[in-house]
N, C-alpha and C. Protein backbone atom coordinates (compact mmCIF):
# COMPACT_ATOMS: atom_id res chain seq x y z
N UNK A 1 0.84 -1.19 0.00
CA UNK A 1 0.00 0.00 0.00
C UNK A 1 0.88 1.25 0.00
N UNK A 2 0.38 2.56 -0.87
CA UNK A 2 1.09 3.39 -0.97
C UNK A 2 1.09 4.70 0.60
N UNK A 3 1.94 4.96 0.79
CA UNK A 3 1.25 5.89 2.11
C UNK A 3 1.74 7.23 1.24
N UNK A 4 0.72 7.66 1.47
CA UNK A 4 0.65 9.50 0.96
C UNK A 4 0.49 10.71 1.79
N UNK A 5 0.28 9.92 3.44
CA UNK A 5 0.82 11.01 4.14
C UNK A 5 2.36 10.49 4.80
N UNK A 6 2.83 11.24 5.20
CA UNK A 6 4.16 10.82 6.32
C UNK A 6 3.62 11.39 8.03
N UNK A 7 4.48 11.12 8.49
CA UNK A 7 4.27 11.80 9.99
C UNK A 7 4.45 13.48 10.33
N UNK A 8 5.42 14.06 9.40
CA UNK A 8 5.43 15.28 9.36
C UNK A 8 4.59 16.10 8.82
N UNK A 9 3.45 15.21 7.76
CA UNK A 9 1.80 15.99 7.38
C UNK A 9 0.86 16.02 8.74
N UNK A 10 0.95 14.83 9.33
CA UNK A 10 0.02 14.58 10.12
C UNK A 10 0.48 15.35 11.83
N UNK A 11 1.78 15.64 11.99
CA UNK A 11 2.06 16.48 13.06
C UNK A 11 1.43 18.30 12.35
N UNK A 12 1.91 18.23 11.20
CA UNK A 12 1.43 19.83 10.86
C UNK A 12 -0.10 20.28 10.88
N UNK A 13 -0.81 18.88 11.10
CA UNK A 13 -2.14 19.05 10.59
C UNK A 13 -2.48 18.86 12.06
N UNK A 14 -1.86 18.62 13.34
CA UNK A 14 -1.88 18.67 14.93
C UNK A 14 -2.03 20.07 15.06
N UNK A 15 -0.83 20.76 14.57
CA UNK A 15 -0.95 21.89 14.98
C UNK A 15 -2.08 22.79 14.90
N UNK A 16 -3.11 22.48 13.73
CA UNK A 16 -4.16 23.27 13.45
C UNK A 16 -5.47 22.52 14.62
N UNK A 17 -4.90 21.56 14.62
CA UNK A 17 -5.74 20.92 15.68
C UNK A 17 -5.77 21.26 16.98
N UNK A 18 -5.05 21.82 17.37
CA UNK A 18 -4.22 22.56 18.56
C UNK A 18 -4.69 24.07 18.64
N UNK A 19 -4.85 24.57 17.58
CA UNK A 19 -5.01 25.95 17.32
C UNK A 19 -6.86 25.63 17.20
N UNK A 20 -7.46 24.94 16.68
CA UNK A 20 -8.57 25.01 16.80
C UNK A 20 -9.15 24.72 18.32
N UNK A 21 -8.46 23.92 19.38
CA UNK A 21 -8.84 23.63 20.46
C UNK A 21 -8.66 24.66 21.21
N UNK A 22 -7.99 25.87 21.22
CA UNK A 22 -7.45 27.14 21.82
C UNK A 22 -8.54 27.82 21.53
N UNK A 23 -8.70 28.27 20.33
CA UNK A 23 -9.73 28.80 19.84
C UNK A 23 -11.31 28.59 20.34
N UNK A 24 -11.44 26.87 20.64
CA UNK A 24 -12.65 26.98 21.45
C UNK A 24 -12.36 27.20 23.10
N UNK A 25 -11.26 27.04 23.71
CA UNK A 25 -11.09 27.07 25.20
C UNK A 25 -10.79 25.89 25.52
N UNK A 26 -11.09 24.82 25.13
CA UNK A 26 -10.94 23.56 25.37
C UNK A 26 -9.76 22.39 25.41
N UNK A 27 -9.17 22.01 26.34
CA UNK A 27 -7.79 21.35 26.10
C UNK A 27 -8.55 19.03 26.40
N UNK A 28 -9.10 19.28 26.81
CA UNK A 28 -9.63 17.93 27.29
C UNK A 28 -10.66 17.20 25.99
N UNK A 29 -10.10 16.11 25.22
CA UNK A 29 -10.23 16.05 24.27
C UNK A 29 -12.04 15.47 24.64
N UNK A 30 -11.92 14.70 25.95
CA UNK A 30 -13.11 13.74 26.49
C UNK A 30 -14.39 14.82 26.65
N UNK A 31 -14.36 16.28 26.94
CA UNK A 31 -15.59 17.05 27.01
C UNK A 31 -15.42 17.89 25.85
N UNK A 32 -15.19 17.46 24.65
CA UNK A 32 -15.82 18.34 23.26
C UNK A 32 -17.07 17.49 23.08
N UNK A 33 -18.33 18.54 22.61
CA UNK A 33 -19.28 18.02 22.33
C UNK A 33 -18.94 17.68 20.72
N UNK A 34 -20.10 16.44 20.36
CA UNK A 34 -20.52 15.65 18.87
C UNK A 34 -19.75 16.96 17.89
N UNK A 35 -20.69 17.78 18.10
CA UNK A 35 -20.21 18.83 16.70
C UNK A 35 -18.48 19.28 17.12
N UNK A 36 -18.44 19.73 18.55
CA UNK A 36 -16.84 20.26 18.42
C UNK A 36 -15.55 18.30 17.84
N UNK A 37 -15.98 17.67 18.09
CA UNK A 37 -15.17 17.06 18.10
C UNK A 37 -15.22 16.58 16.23
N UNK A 38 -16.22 16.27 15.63
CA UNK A 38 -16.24 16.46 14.11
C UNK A 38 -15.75 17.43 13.83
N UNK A 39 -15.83 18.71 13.82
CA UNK A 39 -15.18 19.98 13.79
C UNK A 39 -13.87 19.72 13.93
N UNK A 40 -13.27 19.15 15.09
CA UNK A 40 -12.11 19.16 15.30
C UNK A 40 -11.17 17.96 14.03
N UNK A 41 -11.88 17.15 13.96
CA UNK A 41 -11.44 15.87 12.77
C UNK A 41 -11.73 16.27 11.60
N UNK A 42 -12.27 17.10 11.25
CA UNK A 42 -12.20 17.93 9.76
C UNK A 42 -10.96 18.45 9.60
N UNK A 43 -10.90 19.29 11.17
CA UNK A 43 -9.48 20.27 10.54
C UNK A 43 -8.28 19.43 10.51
N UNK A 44 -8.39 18.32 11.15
CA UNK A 44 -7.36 17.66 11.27
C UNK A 44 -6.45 17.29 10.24
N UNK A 45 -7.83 16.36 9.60
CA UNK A 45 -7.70 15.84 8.48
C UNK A 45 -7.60 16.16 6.93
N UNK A 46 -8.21 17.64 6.76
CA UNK A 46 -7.95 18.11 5.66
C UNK A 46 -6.13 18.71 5.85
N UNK A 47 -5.97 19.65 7.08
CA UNK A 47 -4.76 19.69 7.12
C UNK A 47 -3.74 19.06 6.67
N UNK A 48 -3.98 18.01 6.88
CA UNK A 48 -3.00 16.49 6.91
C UNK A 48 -3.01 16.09 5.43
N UNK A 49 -4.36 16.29 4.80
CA UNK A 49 -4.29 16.20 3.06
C UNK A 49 -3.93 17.64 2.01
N UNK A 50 -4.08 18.90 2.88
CA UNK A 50 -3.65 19.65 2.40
C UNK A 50 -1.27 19.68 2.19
N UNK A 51 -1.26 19.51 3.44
CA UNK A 51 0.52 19.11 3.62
C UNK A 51 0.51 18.19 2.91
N UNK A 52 -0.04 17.03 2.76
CA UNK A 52 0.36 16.12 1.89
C UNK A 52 0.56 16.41 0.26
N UNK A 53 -0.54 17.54 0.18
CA UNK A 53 -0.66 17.57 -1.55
C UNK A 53 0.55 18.51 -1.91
N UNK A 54 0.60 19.84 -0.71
CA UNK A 54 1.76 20.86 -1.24
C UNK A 54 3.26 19.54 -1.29
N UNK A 55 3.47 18.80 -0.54
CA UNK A 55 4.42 17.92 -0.37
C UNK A 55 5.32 17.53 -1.65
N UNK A 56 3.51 16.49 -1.89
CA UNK A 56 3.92 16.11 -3.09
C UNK A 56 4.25 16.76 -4.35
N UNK A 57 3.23 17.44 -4.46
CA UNK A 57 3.36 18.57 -6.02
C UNK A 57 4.53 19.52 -5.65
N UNK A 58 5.31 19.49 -4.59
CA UNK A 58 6.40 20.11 -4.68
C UNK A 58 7.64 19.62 -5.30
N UNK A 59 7.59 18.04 -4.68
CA UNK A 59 8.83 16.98 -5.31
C UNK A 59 8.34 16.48 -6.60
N UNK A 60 7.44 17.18 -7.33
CA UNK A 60 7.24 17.06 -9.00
C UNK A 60 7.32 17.97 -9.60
N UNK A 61 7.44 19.10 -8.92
CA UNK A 61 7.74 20.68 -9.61
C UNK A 61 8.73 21.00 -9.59
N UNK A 62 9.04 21.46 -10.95
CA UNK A 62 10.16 22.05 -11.68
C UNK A 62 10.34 23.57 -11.16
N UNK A 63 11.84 23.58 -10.62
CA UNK A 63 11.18 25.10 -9.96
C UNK A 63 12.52 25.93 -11.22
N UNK A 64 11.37 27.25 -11.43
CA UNK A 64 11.88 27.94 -12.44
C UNK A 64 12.85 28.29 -12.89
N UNK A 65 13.53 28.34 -13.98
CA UNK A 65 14.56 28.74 -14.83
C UNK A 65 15.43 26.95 -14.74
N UNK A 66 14.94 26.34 -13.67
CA UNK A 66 15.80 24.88 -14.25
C UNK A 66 15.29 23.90 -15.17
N UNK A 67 16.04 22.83 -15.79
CA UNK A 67 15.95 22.60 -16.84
C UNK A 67 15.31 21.43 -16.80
N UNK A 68 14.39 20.87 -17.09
CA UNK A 68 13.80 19.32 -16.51
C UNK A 68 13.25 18.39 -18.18
């Protein structure tokens, strides 16, 4: 199986997870209510696919004026 995230997508995509838990007041993962805690696994997770995509399309991009 191919893995398309690494651990360094999924720590960067903590951080927003971290920043969203600040943002509500909340550090105790056990008293987010239904919606905060979906909320919270959205950001997680798109994070984690957003780092992944700049990642990748970076180690396939030709960066300018070089010759490929």
């Amino acid at each position: 199986m191919l893995q398309l995230m690494t651990r360094d997508d999924i720590l960067a995509a903590g951080e927003h997870g971290g920043a969203y838990l600040q943002q509500i007041n909340k550090t105790d993962l056990a008293t987010l209510t239904d919606e905060e805690w979906a909320t919270f696994l959205i950001v997680v997770v798109n994070e984690a696919n957003i780092a992944a995509g700049r990642r990748i399309v970076s180690a396939w991009t030709i960066p300018v004026g070089a010759e490929g």
